[in-house]
C-alpha atoms as a PDB file:
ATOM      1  CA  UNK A   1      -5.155   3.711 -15.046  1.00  0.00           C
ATOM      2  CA  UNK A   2      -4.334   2.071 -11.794  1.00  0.00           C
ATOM      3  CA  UNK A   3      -2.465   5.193  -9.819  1.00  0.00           C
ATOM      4  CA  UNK A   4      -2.602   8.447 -10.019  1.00  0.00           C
ATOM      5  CA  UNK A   5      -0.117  10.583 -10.864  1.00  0.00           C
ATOM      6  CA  UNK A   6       0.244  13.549  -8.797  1.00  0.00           C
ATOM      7  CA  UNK A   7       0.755  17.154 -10.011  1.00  0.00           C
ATOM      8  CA  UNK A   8       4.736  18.273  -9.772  1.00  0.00           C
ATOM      9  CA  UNK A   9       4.184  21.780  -8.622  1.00  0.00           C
ATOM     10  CA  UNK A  10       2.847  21.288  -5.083  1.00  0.00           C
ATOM     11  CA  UNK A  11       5.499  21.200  -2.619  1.00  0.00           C
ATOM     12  CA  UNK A  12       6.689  24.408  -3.900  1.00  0.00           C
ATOM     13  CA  UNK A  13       3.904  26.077  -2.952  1.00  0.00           C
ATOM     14  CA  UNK A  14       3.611  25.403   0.826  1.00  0.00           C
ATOM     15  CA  UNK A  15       6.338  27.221   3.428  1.00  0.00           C
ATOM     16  CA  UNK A  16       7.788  25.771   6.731  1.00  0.00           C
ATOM     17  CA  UNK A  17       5.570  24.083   9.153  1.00  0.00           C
ATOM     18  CA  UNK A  18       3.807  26.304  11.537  1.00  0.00           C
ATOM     19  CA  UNK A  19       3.085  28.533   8.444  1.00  0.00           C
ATOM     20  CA  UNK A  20       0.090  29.255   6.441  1.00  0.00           C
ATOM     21  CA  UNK A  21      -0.365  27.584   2.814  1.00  0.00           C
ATOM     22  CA  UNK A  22      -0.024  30.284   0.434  1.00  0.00           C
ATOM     23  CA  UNK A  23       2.133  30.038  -2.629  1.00  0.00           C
ATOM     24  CA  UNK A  24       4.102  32.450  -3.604  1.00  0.00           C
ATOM     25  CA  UNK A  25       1.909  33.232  -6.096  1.00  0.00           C
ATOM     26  CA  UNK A  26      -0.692  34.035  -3.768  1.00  0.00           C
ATOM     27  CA  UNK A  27      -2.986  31.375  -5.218  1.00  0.00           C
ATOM     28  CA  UNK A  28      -4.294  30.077  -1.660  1.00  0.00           C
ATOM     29  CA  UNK A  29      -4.433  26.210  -1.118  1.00  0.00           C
ATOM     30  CA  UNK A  30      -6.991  25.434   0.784  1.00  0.00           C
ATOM     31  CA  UNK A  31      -6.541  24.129   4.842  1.00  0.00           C
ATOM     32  CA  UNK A  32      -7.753  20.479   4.800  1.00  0.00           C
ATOM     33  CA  UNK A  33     -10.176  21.756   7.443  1.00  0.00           C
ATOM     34  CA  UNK A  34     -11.685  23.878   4.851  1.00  0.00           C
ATOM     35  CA  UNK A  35     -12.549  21.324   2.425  1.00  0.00           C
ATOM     36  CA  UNK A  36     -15.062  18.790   1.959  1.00  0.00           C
ATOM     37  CA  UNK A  37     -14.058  15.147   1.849  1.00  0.00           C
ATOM     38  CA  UNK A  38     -15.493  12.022  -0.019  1.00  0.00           C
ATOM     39  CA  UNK A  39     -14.880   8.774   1.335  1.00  0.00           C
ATOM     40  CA  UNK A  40     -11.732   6.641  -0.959  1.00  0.00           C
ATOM     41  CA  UNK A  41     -11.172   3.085  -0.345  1.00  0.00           C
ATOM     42  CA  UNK A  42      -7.553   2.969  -2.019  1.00  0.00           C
ATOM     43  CA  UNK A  43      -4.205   3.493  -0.851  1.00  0.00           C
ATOM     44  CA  UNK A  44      -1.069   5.845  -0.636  1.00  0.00           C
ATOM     45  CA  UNK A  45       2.549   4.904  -1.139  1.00  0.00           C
ATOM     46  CA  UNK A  46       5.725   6.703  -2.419  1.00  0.00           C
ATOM     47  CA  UNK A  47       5.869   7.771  -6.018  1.00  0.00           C
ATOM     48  CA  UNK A  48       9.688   6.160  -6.213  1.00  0.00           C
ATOM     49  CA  UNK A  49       8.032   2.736  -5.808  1.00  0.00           C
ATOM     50  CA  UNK A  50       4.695   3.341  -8.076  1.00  0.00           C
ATOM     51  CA  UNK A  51       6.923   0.954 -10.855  1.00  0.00           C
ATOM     52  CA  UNK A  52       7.548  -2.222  -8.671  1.00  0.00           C
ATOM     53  CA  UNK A  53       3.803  -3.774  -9.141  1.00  0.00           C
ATOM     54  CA  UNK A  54       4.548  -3.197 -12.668  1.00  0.00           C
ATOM     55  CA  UNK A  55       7.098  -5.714 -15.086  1.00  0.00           C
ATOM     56  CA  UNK A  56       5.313  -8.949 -14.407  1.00  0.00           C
ATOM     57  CA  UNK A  57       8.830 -10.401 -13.886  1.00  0.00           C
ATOM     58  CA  UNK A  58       9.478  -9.095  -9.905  1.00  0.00           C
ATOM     59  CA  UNK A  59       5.706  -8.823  -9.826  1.00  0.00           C
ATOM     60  CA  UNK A  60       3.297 -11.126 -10.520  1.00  0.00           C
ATOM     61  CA  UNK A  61       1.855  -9.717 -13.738  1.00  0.00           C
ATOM     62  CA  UNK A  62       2.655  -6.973 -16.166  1.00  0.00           C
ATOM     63  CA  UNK A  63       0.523  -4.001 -15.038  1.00  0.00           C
ATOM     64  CA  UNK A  64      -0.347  -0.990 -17.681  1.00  0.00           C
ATOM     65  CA  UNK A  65       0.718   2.437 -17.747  1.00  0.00           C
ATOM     66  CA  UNK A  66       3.767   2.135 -15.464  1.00  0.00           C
ATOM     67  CA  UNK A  67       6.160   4.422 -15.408  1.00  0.00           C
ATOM     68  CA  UNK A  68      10.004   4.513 -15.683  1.00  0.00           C
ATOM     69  CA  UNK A  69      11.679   6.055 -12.639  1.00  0.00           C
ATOM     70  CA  UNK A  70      15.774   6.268 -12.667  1.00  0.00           C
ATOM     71  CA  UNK A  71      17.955   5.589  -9.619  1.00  0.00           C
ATOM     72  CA  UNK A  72      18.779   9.729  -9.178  1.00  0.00           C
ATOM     73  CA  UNK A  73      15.107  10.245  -9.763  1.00  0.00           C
ATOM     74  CA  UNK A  74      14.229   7.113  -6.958  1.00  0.00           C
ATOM     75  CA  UNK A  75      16.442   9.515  -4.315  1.00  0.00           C
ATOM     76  CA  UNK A  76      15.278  12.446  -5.157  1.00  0.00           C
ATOM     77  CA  UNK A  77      11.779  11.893  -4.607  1.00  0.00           C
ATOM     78  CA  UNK A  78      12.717   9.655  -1.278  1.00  0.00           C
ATOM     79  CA  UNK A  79      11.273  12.669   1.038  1.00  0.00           C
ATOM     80  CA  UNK A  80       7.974  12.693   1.919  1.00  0.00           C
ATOM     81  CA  UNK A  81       5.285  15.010   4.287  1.00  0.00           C
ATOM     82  CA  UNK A  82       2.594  15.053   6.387  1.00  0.00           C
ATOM     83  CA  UNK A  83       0.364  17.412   7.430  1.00  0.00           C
ATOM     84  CA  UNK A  84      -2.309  18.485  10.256  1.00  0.00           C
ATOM     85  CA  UNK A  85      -5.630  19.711   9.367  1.00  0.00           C
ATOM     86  CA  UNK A  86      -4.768  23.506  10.068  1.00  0.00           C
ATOM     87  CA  UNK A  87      -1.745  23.289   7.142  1.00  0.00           C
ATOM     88  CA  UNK A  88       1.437  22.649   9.067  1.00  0.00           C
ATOM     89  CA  UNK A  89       4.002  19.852   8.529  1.00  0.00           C
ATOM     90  CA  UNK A  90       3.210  16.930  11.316  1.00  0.00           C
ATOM     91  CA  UNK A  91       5.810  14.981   9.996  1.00  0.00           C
ATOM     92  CA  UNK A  92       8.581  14.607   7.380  1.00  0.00           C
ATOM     93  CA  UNK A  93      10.824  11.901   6.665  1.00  0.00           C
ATOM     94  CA  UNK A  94      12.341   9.991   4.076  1.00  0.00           C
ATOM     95  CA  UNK A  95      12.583   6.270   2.839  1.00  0.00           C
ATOM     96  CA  UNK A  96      16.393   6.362   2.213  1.00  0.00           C
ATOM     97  CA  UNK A  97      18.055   3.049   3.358  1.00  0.00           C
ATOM     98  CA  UNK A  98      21.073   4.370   4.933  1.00  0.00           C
ATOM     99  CA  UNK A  99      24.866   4.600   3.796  1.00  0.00           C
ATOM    100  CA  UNK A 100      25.048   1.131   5.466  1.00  0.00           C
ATOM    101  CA  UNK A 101      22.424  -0.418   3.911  1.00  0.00           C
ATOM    102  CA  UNK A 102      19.977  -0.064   6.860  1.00  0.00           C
ATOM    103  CA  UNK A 103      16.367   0.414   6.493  1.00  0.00           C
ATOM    104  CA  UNK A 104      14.699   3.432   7.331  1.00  0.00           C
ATOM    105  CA  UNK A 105      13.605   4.128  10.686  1.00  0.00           C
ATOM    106  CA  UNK A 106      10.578   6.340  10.424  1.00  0.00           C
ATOM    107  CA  UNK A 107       8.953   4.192  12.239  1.00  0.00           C
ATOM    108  CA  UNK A 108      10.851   4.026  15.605  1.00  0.00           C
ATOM    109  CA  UNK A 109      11.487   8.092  15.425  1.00  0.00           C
ATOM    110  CA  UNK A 110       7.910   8.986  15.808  1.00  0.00           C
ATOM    111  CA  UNK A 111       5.612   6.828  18.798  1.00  0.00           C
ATOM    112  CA  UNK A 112       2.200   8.326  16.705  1.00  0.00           C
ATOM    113  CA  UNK A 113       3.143   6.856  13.371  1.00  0.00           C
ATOM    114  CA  UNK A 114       1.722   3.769  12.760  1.00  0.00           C
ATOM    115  CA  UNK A 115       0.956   2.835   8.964  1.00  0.00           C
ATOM    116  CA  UNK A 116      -0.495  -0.337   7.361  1.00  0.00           C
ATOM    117  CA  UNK A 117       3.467  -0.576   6.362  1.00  0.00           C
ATOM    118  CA  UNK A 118       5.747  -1.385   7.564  1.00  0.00           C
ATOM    119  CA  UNK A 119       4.856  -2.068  11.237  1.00  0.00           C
ATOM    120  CA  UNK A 120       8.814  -1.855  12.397  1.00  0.00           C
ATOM    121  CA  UNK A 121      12.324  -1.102  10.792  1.00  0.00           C
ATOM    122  CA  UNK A 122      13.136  -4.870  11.001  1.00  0.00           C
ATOM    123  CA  UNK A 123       9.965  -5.207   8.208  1.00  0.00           C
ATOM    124  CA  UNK A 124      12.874  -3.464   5.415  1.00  0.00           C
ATOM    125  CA  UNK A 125       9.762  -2.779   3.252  1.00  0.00           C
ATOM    126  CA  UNK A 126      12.015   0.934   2.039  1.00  0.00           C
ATOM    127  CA  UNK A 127       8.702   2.207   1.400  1.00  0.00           C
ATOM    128  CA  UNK A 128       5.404   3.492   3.618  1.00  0.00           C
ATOM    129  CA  UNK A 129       1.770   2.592   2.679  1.00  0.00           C
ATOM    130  CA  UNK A 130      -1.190   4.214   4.177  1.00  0.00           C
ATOM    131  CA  UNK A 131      -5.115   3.510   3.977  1.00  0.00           C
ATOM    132  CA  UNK A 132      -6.788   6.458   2.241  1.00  0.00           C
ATOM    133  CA  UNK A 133      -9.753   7.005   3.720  1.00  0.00           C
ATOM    134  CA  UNK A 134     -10.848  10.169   1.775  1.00  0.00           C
ATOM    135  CA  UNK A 135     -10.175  12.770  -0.514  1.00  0.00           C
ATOM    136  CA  UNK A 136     -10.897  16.359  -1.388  1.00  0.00           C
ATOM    137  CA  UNK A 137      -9.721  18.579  -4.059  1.00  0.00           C
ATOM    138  CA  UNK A 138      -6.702  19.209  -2.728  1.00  0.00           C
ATOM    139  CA  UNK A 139      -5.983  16.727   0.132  1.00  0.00           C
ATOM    140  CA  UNK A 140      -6.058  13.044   0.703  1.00  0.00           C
ATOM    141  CA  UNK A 141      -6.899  12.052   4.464  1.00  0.00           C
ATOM    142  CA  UNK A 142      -5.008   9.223   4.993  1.00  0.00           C
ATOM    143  CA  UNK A 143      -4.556   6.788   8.300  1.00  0.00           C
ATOM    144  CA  UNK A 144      -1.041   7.430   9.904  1.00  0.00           C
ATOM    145  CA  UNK A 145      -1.650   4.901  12.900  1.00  0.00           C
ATOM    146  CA  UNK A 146      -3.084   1.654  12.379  1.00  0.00           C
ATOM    147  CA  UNK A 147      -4.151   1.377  15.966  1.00  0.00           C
ATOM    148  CA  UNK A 148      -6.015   4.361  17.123  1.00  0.00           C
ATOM    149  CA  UNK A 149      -7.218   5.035  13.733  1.00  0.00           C
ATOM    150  CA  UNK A 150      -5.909   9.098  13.720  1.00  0.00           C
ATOM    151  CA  UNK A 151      -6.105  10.619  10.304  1.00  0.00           C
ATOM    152  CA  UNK A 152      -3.598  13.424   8.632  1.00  0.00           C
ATOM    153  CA  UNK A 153      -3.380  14.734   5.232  1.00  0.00           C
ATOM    154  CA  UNK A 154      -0.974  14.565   2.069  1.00  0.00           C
ATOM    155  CA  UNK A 155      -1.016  17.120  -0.712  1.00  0.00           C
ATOM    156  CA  UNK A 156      -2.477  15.846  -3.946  1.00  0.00           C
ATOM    157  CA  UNK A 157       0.366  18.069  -5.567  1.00  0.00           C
ATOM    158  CA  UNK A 158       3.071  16.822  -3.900  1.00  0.00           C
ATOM    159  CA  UNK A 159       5.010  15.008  -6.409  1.00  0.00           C
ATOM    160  CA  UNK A 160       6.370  12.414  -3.738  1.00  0.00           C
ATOM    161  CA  UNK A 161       3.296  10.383  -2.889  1.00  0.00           C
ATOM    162  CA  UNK A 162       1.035   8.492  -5.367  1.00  0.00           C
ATOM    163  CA  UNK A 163      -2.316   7.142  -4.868  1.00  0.00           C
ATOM    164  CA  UNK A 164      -2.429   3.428  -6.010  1.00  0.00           C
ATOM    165  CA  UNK A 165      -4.849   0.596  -5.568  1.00  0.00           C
ATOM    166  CA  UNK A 166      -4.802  -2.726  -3.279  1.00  0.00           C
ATOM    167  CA  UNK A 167      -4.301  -4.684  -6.530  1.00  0.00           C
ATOM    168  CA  UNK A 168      -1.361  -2.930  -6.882  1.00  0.00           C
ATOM    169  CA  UNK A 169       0.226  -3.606  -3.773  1.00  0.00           C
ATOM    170  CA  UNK A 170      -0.521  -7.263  -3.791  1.00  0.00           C
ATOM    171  CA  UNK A 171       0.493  -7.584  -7.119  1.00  0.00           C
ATOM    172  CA  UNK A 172       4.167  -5.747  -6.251  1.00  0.00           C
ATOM    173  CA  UNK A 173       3.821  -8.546  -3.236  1.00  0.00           C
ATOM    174  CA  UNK A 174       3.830 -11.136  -5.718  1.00  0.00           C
ATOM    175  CA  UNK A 175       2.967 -13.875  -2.988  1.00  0.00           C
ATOM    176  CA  UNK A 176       0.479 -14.389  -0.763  1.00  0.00           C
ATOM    177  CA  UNK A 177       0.554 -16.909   2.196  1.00  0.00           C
ATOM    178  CA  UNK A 178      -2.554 -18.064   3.560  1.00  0.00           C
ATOM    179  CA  UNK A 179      -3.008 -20.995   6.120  1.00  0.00           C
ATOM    180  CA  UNK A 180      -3.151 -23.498   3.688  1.00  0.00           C
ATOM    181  CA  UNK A 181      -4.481 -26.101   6.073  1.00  0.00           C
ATOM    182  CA  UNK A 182      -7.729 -24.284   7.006  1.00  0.00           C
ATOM    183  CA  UNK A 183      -7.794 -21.748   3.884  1.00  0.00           C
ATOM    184  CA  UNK A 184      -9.147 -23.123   0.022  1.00  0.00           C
ATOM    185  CA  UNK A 185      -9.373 -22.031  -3.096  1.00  0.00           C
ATOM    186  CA  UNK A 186     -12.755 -21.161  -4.362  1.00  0.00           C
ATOM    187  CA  UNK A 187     -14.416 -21.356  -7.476  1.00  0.00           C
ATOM    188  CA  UNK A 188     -15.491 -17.865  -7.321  1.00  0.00           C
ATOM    189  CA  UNK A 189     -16.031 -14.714  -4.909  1.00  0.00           C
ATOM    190  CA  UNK A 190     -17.642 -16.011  -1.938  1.00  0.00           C
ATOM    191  CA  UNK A 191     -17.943 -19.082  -3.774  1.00  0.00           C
ATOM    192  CA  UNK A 192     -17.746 -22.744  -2.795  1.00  0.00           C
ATOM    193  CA  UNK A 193     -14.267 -24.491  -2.340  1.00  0.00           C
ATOM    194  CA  UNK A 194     -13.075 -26.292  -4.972  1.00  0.00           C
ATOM    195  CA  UNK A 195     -12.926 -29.807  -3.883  1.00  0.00           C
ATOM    196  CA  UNK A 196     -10.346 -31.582  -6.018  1.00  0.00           C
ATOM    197  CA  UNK A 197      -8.348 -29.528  -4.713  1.00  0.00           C
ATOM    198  CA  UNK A 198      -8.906 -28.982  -1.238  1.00  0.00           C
ATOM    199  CA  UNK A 199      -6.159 -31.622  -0.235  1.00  0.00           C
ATOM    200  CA  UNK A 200      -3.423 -29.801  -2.049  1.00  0.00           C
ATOM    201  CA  UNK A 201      -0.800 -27.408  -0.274  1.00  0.00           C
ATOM    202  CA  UNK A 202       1.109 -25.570  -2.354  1.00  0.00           C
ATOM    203  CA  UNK A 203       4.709 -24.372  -2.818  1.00  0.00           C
ATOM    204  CA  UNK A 204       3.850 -20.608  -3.735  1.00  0.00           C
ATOM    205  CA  UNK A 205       0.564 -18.832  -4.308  1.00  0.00           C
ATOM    206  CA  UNK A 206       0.871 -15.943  -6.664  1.00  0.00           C
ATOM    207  CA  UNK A 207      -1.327 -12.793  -6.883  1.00  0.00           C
ATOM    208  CA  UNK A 208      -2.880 -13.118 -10.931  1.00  0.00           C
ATOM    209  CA  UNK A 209      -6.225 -10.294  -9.945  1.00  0.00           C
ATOM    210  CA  UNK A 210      -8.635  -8.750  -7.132  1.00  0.00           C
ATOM    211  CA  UNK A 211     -12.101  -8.431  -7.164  1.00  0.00           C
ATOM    212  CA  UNK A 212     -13.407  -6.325  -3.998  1.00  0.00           C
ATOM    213  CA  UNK A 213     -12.737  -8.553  -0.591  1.00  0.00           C
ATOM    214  CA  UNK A 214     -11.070 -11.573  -3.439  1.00  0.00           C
ATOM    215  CA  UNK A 215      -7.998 -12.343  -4.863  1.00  0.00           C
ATOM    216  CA  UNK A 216      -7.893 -14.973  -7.565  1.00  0.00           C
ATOM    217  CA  UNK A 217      -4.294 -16.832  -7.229  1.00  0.00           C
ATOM    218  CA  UNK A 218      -2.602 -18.947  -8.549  1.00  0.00           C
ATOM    219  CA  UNK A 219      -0.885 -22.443  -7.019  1.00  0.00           C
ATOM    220  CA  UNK A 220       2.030 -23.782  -7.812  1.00  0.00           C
ATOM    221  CA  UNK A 221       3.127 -27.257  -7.051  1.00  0.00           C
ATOM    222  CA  UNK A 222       6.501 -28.298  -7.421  1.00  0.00           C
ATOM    223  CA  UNK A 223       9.149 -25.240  -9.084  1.00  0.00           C
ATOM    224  CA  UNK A 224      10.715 -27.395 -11.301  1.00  0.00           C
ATOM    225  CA  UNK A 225       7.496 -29.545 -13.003  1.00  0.00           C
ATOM    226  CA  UNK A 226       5.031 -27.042 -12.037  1.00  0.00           C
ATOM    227  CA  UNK A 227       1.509 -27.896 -11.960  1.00  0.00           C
ATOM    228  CA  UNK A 228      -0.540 -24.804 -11.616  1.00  0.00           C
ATOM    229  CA  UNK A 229      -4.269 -24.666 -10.147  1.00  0.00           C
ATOM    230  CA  UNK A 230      -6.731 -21.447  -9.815  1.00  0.00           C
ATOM    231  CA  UNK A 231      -8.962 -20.345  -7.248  1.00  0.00           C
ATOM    232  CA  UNK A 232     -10.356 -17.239  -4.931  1.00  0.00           C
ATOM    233  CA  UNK A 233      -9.090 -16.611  -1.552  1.00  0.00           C
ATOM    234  CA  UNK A 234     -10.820 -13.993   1.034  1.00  0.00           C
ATOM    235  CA  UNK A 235      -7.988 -11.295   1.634  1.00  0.00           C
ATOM    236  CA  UNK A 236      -9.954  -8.717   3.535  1.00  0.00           C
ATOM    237  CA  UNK A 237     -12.724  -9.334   6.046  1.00  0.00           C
ATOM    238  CA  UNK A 238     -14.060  -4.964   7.010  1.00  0.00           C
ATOM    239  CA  UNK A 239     -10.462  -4.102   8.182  1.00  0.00           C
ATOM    240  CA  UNK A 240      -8.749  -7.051   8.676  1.00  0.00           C
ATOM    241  CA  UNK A 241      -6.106  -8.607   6.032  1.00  0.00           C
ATOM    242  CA  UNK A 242      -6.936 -12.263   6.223  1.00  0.00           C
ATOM    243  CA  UNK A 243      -3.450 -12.990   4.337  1.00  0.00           C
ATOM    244  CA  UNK A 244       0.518 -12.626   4.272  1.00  0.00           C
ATOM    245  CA  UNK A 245       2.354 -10.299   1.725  1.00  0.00           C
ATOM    246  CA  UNK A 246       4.450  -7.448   1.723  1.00  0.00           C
ATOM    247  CA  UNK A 247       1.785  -5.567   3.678  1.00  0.00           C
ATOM    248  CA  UNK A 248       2.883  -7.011   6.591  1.00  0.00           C
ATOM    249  CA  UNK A 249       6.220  -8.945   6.083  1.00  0.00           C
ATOM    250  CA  UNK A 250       4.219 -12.068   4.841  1.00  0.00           C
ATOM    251  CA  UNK A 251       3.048 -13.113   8.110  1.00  0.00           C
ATOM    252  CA  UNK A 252      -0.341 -14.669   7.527  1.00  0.00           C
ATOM    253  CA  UNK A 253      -2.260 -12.585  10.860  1.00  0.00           C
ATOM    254  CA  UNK A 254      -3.051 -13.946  13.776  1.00  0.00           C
ATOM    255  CA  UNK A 255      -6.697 -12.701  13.487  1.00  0.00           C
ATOM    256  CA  UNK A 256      -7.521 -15.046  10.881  1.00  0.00           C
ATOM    257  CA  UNK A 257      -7.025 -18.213  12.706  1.00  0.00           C
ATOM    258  CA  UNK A 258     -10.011 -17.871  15.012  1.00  0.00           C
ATOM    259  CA  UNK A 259     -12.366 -17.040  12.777  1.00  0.00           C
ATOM    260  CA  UNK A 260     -14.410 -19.805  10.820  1.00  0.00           C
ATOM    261  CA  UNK A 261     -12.693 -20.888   7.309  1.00  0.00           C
ATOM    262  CA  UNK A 262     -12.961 -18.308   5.302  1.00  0.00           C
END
């Protein structure tokens, strides 16, 4: 199964920030100092948006064991927390587009948060993802600034966050942009390029699977006659994305274009 599902009875066991993590039921939850962690490699977005990598008609293929999430259930579940490694709330905020249609600002109302995505208000992603860079019973430790690399933590309970996998995201992307003059398809992972087609540019490339640093995509030429060709494409080199998708308002990164073809 490609996410997992969080517990529902979480939040309800933790008290205002500053306090200690008790439930009510005195069943102590652990401090995320307190616990052991094992490195993850995934990622973390909202639970509202763990169905839009799903239908295979706004994504790019139909991805199993999705689930069905209402409108009233989409706001409901629109708050979301983090928290520092002693217990307490570092930050809370929600991924409401305002009354006027205007994306959240999470972004802009806190100088230390910094995720993967969105990078600014103006990206309109209406959604967060973070790197998860390990987990422990109770805790994920996730990245909350892409720059200086600072960690906090997110229940496993809380019913508002998800845990989800890279496929997923790019598949929710749909496309993925590359620099089509100096980036080719390959015939496999770290394979060689594909020569008959290594003249071709193509009107859209579209997400089809992942494998590791690889995405296998597929080219389209021409909407209306399509002719469609398949090939690999480096999407990750350590840290770096190599590519343009939703991840970071389908720019294809700077970094990319100074490094040898890929």
């Amino acid at each position: 199964m490609f996410l997992t599902l969080m517990g529902i009875t979480g939040l309800s066991t933790f008290v205002t920030s500053g306090q200690s993590t008790e439930n009510r039921t005195n069943n102590p939850v652990p401090k995320p100092s307190d616990e052991e962690f094992e490195d993850s490699i995934d990622v973390v977005i909202p639970w509202r948006d763990s169905f839009k990598g799903c239908d295979g008609v706004w994504s790019a293929v139909k991805w199993p064991d999705c689930p069905r999430i209402g409108g009233k259930e989409m706001d409901e579940r629109s708050m979301l927390k983090l928290y520092n490694g002693d217990g307490t709330i570092w930050y809370s905020f929600s991924v409401l587009h305002g009354s006027d249609g205007a994306p959240p600002d999470f972004v802009e109302r806190n100088a230390d948060f910094r995720p993967l995505a969105p990078t600014s208000r103006a990206d309109n992603l209406g959604s967060v993802v973070l790197r998860l860079v390990a987990e422990s019973p109770h805790w994920y430790r996730v990245e909350v600034n892409e720059q200086t690399r600072a960690t906090k933590f997110i229940l496993k309970s809380d019913p508002n966050w998800v845990k989800t996998s890279w496929g997923f995201l790019f598949n929710w992307s749909r496309r993925i942009y590359i620099d089509q003059d100096r980036v080719k398809l390959r015939d496999k992972p770290d394979g060689e390029i594909i020569n008959e087609y290594a003249a071709f540019h193509y009107d859209a490339l579209i997400f089809r699977k992942i494998e590791g640093d690889w995405l296998y995509v597929e080219g389209v030429r021409n909407f209306f006659t399509p002719n469609l060709y398949y090939g690999w494409i480096r999407w990750r080199k350590g840290r770096d994305i190599l590519i343009g998708s939703l991840l970071n308002h389908n720019k294809i990164p700077e970094t990319t274009r100074n490094e040898k073809e890929q």
